[in-house]
Protein backbone atom coordinates (compact mmCIF):
# COMPACT_ATOMS: atom_id res chain seq x y z
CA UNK A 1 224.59 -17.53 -155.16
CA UNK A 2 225.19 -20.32 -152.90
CA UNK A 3 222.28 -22.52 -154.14
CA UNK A 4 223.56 -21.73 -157.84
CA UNK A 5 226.96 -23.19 -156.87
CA UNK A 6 225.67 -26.11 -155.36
CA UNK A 7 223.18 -27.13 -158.22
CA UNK A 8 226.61 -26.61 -160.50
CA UNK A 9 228.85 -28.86 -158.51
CA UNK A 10 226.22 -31.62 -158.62
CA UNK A 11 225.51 -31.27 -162.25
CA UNK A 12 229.36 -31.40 -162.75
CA UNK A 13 229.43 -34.48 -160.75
CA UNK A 14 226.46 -35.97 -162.48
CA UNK A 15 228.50 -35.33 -166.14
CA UNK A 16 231.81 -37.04 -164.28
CA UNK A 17 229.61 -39.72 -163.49
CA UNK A 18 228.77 -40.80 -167.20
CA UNK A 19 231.02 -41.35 -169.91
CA UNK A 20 231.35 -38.87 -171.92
CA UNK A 21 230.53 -41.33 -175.28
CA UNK A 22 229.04 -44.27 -174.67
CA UNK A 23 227.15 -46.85 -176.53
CA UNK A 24 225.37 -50.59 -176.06
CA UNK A 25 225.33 -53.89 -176.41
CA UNK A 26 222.04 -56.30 -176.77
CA UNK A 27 220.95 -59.33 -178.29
CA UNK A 28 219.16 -62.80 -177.97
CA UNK A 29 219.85 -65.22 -176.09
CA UNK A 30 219.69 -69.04 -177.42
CA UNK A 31 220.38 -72.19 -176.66
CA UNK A 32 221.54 -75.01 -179.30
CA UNK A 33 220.52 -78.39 -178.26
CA UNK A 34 220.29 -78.16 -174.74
CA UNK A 35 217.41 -79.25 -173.15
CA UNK A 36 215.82 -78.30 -169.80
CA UNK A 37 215.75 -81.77 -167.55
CA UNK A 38 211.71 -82.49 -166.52
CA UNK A 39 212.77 -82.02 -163.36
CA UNK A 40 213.44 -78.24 -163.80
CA UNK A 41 210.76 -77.84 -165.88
CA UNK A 42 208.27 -79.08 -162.80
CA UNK A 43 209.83 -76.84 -160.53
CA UNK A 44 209.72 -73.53 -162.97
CA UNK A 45 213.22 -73.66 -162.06
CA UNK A 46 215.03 -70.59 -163.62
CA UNK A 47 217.75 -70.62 -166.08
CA UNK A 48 220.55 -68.24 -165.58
CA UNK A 49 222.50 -66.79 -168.24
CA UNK A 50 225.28 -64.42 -167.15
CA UNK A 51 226.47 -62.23 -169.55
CA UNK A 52 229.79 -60.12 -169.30
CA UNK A 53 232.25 -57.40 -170.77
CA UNK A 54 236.30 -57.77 -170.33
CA UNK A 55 238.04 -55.48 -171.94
CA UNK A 56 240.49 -52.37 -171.31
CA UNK A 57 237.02 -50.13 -169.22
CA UNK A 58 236.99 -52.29 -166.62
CA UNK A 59 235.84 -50.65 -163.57
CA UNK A 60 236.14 -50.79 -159.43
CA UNK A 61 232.99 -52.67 -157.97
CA UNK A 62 229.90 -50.83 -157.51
CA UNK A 63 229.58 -49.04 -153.79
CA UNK A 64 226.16 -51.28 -153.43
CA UNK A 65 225.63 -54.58 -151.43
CA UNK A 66 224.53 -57.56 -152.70
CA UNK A 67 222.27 -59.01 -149.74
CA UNK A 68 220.94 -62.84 -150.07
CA UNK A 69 219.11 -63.90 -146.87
CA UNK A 70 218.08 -66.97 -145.24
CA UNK A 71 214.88 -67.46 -144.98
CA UNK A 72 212.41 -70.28 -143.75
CA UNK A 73 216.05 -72.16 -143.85
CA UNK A 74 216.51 -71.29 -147.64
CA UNK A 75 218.74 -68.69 -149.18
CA UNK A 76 217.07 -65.87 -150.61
CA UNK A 77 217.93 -65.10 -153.75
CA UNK A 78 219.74 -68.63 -154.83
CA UNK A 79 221.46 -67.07 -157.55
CA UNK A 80 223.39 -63.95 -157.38
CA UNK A 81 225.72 -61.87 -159.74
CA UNK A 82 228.82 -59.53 -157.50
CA UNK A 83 231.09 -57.73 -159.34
CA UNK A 84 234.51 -58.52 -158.57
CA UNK A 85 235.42 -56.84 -154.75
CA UNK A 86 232.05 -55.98 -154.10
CA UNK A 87 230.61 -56.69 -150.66
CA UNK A 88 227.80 -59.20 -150.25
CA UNK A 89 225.48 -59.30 -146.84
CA UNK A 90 223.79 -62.31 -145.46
CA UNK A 91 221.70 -61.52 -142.69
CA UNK A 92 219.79 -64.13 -140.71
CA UNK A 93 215.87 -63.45 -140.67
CA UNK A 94 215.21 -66.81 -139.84
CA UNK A 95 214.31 -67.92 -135.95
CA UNK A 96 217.41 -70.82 -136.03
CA UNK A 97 221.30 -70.45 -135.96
CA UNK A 98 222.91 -70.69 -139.11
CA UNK A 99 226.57 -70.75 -140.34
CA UNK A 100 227.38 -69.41 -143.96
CA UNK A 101 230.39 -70.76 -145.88
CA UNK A 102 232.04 -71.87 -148.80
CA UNK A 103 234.56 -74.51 -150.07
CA UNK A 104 234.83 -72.87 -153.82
CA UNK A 105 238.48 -72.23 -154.71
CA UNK A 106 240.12 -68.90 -153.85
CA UNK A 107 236.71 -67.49 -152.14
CA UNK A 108 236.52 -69.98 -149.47
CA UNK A 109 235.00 -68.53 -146.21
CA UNK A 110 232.96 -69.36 -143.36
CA UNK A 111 230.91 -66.81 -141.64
CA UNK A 112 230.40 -68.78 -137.62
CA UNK A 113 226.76 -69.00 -135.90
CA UNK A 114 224.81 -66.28 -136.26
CA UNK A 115 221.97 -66.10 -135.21
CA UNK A 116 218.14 -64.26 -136.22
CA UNK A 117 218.69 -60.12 -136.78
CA UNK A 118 222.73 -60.95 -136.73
CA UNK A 119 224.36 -60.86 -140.28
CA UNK A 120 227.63 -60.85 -142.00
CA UNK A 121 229.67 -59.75 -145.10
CA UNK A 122 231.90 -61.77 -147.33
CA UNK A 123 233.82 -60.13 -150.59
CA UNK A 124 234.87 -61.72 -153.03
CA UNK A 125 238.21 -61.28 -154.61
CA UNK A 126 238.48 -64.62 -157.58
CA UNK A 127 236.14 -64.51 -160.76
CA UNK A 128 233.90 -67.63 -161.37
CA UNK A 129 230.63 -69.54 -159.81
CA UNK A 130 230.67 -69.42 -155.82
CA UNK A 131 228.42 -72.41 -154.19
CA UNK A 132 227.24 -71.60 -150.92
CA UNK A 133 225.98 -74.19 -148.04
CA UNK A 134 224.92 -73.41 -144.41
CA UNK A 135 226.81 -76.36 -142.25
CA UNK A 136 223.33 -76.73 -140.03
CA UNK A 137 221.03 -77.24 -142.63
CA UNK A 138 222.12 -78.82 -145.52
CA UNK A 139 220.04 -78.07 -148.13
CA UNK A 140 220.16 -74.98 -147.93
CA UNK A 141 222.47 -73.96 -151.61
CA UNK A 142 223.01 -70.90 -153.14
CA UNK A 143 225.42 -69.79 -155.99
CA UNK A 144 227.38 -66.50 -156.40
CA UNK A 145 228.32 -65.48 -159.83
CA UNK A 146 231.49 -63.31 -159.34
CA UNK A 147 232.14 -61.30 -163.08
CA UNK A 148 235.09 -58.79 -163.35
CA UNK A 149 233.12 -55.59 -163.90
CA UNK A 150 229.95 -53.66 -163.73
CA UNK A 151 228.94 -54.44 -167.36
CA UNK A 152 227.05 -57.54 -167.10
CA UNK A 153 223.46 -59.01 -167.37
CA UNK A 154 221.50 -61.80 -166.08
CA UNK A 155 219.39 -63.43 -168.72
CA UNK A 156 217.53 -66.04 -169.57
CA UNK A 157 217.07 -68.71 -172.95
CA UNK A 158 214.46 -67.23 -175.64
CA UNK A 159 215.11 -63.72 -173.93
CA UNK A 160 217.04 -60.42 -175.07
CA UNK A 161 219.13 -58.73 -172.86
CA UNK A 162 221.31 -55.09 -173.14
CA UNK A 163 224.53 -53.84 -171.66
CA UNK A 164 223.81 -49.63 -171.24
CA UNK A 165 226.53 -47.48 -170.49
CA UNK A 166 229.58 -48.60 -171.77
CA UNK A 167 232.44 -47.16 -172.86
CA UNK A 168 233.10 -46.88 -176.45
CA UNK A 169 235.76 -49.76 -177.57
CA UNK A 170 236.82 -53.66 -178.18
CA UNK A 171 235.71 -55.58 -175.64
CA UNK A 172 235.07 -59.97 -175.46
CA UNK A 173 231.46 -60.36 -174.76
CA UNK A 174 231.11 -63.71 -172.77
CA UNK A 175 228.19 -65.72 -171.93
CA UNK A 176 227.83 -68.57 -169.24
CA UNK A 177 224.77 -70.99 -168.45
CA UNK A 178 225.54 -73.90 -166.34
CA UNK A 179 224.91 -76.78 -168.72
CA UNK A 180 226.59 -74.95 -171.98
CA UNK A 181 230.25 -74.31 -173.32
CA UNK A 182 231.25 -70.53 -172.50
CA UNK A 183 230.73 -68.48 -175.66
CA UNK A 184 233.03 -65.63 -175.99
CA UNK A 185 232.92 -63.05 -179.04
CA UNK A 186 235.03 -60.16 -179.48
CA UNK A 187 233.05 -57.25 -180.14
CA UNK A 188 233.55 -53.50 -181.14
CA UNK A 189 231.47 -50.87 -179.24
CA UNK A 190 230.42 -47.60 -180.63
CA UNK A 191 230.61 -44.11 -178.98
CA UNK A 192 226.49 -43.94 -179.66
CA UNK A 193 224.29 -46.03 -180.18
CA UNK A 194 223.85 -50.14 -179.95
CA UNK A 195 226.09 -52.75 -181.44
CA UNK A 196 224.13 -56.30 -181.22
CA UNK A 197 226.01 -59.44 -180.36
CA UNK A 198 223.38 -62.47 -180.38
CA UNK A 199 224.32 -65.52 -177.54
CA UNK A 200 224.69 -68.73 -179.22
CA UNK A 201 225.02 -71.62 -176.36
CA UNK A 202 225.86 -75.06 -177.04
CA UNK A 203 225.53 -78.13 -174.94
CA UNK A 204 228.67 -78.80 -172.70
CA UNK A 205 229.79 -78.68 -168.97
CA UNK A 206 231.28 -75.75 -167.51
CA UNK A 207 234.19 -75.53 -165.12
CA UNK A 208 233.79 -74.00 -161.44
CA UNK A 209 235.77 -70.75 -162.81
CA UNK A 210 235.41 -69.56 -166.06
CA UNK A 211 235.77 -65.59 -165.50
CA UNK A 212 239.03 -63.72 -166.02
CA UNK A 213 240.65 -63.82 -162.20
């Protein structure tokens, strides 16, 4: 009787857990005359498109960490996507002192000396691009890409991507890549199934914050 009730109370929390309706959102993602400097191209350098959701289903950040490291005096990953409030760790695994911070609007912070098997968390409370730096070794860089809720996507040009999970309603779909204009489309979603929503870039520079705060 006892193992009956517990196998009930998880599959009621399991049914809390996912909307009741819910439907999705994909596409393609393309870019309209903007070409990849030869530079970049060399280096097999990646190019990030974050995708996002605003609408009335946002949510409270996921209860996971984000964790970038540094490593061999780099930051590993360079690019990261937190949700809005959720916590990010950056441990030391290197065999120097380094100190973390950031200049970038409302989320500056510094993090001290730390040094290898030491790390530390930073949240991050503003929308928009973070840049990171350690004040040692300057070339280390890393960006943050802070988005207002848990329906987002990290993409790349020629790719598809898909939004799962998400409440049935009107939302603005937004897309940002670092050397394109913002797109923004308002889109309906359905209670099943998948609504698609193409991402149309166009050359242009983008701000430092370009997410809802």
């Amino acid at each position: 009787m006892i193992r009956f009730s517990i196998m009930l109370s998880f599959a009621v929390a399991m049914l809390l857990a996912v909307p009741a309706h819910a439907g999705s959102v994909s596409g393609k993602i393309r870019l309209a005359n903007v070409s990849t400097p030869a530079a970049n191209q060399a280096a097999g350098e990646k190019e990030n498109v974050v995708i996002w959701l605003e609408g009335a289903h946002d949510s409270k950040p996921p209860d996971t960490t984000i964790k970038i490291s540094q490593r061999s005096l780099q930051f590993s990953p360079d690019f990261a996507i937190a949700v809005k409030g959720q916590k990010v760790e950056m441990p030391n695994d290197d065999d120097v002192v380094h100190n973390v911070y950031s200049f970038t609007g409302l989320n500056q912070f510094n993090l001290g000396l730390y040094a290898k098997g030491e790390s530390r968390t930073v949240v991050f409370d503003q929308t928009g691009i973070v840049d990171v730096f350690c004040s040692i070794h300057h070339q280390m860089h890393a960006r943050v890409f802070v988005v207002p809720t848990k329906y987002f996507a990290n993409g790349m040009p020629g790719h598809s991507f898909t939004l799962t999970d998400v409440p049935p309603g009107k939302y603005v779909l937004k897309a940002w890549h670092q050397r394109s204009h913002m797109m923004e489309k308002t889109i309906i979603v359905p209670a099943t199934g998948t609504v698609t929503a193409d991402i149309n870039l166009e050359a242009g520079a983008q701000p430092a914050s370009m997410a809802r705060q």
